[in-house]
N, C-alpha and C. Protein backbone atom coordinates (compact mmCIF):
# COMPACT_ATOMS: atom_id res chain seq x y z
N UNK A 1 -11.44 2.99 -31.08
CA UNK A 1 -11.80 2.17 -29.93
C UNK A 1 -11.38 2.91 -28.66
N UNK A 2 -12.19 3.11 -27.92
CA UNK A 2 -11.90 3.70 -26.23
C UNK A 2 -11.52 2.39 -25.48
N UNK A 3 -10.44 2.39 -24.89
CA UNK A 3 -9.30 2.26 -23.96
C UNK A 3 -9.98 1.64 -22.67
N UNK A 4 -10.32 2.88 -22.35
CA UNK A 4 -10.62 2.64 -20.80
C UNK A 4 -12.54 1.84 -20.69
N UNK A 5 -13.34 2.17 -22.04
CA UNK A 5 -14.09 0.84 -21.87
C UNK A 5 -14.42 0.13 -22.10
N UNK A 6 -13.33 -0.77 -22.89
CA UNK A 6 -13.17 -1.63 -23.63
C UNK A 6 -12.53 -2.38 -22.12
N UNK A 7 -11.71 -2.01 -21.65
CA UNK A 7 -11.37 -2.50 -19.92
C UNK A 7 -12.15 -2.70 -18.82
N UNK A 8 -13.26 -1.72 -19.21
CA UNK A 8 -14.25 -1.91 -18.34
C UNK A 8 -15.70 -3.12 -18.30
N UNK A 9 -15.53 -2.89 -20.02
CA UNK A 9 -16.69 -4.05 -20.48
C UNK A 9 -16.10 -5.34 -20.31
N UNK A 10 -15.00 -5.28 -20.26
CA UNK A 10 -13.74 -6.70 -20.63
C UNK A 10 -13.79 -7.39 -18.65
N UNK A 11 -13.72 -6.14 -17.95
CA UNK A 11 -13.87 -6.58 -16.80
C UNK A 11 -15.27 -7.14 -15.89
N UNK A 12 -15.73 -6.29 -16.75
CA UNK A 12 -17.81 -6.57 -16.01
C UNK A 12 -18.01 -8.00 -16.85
N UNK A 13 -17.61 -8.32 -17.89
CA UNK A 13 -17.96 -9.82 -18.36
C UNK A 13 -17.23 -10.75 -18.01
N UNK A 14 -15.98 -10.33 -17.27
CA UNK A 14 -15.37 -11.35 -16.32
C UNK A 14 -15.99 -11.68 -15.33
N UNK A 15 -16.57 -10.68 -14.44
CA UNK A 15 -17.41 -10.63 -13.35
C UNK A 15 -18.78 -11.49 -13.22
N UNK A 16 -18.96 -10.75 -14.21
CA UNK A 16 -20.37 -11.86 -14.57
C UNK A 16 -20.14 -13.82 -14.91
N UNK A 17 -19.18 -13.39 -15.03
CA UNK A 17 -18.91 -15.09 -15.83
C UNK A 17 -18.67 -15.53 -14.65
N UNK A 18 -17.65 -15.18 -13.49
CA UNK A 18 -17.25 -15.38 -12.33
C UNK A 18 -18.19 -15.86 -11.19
N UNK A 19 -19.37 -14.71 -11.37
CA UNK A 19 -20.52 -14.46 -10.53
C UNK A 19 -21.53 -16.07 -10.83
N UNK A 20 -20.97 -16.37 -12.14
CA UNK A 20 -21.67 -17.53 -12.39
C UNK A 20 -21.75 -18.91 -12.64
N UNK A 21 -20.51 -18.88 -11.98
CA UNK A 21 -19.58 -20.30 -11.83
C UNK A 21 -19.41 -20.77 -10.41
N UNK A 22 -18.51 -21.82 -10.33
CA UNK A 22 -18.72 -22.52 -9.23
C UNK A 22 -17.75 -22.08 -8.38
N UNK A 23 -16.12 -21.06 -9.30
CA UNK A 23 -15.46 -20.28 -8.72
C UNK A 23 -15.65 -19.52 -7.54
N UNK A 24 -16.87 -18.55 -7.51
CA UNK A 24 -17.74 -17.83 -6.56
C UNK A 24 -17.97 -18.61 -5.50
N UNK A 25 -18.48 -20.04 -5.68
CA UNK A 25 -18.97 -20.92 -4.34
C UNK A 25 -17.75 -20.97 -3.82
N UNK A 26 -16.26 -21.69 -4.28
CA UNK A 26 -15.17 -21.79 -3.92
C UNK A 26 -14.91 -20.84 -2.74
N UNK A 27 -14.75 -19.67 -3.92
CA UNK A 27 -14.21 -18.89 -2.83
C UNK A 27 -14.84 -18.05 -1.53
N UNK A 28 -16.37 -18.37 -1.52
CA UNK A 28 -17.00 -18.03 -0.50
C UNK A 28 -16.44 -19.30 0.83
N UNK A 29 -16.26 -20.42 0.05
CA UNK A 29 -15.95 -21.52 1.14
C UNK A 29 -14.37 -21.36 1.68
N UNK A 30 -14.04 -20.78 0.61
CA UNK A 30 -12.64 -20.89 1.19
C UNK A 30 -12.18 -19.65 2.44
N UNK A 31 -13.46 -18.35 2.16
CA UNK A 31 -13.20 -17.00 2.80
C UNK A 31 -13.67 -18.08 4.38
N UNK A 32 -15.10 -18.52 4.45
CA UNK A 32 -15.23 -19.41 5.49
C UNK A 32 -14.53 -19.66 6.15
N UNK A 33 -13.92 -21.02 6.19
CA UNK A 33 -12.86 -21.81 6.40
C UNK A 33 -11.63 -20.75 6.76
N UNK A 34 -11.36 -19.55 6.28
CA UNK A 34 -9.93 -18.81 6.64
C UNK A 34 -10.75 -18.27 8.01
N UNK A 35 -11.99 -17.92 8.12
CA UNK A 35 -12.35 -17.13 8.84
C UNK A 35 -12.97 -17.83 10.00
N UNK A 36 -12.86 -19.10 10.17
CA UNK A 36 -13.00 -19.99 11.17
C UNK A 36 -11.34 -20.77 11.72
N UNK A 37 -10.58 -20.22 10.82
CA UNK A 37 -9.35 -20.65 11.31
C UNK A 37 -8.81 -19.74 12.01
N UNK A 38 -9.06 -18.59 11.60
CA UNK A 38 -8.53 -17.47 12.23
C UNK A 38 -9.20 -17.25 13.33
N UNK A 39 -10.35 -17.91 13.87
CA UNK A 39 -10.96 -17.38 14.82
C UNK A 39 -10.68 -18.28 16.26
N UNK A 40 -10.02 -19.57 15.66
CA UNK A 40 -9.50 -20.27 16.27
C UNK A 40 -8.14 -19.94 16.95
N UNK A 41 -7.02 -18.97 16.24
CA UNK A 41 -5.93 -18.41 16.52
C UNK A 41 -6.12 -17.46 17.87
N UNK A 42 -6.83 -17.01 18.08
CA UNK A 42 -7.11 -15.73 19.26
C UNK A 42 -5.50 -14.58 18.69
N UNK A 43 -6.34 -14.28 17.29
CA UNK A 43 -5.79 -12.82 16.89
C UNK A 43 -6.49 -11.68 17.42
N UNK A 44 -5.36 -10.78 17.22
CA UNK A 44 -6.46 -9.83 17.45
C UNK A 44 -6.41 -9.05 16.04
N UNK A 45 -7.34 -7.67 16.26
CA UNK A 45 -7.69 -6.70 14.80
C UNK A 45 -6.34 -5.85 14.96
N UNK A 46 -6.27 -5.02 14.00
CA UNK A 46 -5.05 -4.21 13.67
C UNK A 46 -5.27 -2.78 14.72
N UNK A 47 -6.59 -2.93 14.88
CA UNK A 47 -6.84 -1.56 15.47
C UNK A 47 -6.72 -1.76 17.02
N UNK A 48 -6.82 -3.56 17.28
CA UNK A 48 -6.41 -3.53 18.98
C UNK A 48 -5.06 -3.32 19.28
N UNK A 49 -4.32 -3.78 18.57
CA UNK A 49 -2.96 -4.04 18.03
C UNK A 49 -2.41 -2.52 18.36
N UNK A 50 -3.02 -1.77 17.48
CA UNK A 50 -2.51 -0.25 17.50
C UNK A 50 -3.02 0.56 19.12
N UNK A 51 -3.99 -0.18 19.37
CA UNK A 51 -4.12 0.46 20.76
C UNK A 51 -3.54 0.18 21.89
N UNK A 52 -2.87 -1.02 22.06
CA UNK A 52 -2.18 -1.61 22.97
C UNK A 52 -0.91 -1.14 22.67
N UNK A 53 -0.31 -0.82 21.53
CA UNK A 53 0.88 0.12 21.37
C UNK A 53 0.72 1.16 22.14
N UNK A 54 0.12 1.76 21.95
CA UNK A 54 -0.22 3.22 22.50
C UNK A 54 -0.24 3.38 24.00
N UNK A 55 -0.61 2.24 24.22
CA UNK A 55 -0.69 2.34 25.97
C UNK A 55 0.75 1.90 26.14
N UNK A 56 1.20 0.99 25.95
CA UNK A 56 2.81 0.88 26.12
C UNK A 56 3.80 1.63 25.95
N UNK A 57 3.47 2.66 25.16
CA UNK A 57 4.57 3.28 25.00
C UNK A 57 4.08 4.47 25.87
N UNK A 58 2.82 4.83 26.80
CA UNK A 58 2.13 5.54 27.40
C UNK A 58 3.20 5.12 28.70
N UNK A 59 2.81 3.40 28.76
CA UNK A 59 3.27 3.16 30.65
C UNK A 59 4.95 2.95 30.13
N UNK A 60 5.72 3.16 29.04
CA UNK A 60 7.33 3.08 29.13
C UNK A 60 7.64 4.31 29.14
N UNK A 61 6.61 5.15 28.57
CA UNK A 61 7.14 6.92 28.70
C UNK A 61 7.23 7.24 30.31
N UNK A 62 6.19 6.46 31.41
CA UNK A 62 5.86 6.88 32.54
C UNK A 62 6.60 6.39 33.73
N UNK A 63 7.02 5.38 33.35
CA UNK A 63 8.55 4.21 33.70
C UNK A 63 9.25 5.10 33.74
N UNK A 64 9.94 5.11 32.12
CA UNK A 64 11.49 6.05 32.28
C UNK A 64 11.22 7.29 33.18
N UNK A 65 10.00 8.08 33.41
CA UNK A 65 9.83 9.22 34.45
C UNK A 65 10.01 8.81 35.68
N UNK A 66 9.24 7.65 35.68
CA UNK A 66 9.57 7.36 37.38
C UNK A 66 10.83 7.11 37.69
N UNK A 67 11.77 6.45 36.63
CA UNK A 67 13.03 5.44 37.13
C UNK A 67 13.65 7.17 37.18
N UNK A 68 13.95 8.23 36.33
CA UNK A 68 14.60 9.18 36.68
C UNK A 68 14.43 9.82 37.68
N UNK A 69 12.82 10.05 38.64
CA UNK A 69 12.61 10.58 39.65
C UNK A 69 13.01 9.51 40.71
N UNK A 70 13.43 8.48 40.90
CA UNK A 70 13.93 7.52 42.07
C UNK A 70 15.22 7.68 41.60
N UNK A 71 16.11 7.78 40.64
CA UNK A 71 17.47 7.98 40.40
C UNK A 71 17.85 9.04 41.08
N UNK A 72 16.93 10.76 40.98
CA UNK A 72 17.22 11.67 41.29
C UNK A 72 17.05 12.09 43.03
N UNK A 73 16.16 11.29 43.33
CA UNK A 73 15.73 11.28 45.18
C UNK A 73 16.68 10.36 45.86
N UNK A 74 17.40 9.59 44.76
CA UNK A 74 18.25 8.76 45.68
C UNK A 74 19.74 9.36 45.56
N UNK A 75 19.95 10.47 44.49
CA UNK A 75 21.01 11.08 45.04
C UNK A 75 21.30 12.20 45.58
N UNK A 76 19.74 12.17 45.91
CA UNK A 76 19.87 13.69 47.06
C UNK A 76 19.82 12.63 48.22
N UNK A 77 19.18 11.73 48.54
CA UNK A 77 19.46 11.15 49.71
C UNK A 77 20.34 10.73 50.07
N UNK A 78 21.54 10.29 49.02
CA UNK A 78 23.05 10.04 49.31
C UNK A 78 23.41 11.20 50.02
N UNK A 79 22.99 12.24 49.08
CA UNK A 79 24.30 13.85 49.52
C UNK A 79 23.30 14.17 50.53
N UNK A 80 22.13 14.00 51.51
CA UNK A 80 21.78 14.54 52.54
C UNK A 80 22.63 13.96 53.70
């Protein structure tokens, strides 16, 4: 007996059985329903998420530059 498709046939007749039940309706209603709830949340995607990182740590890299260049002009303006 082969292993790997005996797993495979074992899985495609799950599928099919799945594909043909009321399971399938379920869970199309239930993907629905998550996906109208979620749309209600005002999420955002992972990839806005990751882009708005990027700019933040863009304008805190550009911060700490500025705060050291006003640290450094204000102690030459002391010692002038």
């Amino acid at each position: 007996m082969n292993t790997p498709n005996f797993f495979n046939d074992m899985q495609n007749k799950i599928n099919q059985v799945l594909e043909n039940s009321p399971a399938k309706d379920i869970e199309k209603n239930v993907k629905a329903m998550m996906s109208q709830g979620f749309a209600k949340l005002d999420l955002v995607t992972r990839e806005e998420f990751d882009i708005q990182a990027q700019v933040l740590a863009k304008t805190r890299s550009k911060l700490e530059a500025l705060e050291a260049r006003v640290a450094e002009l204000e102690t030459k303006h002391r010692g002038a």
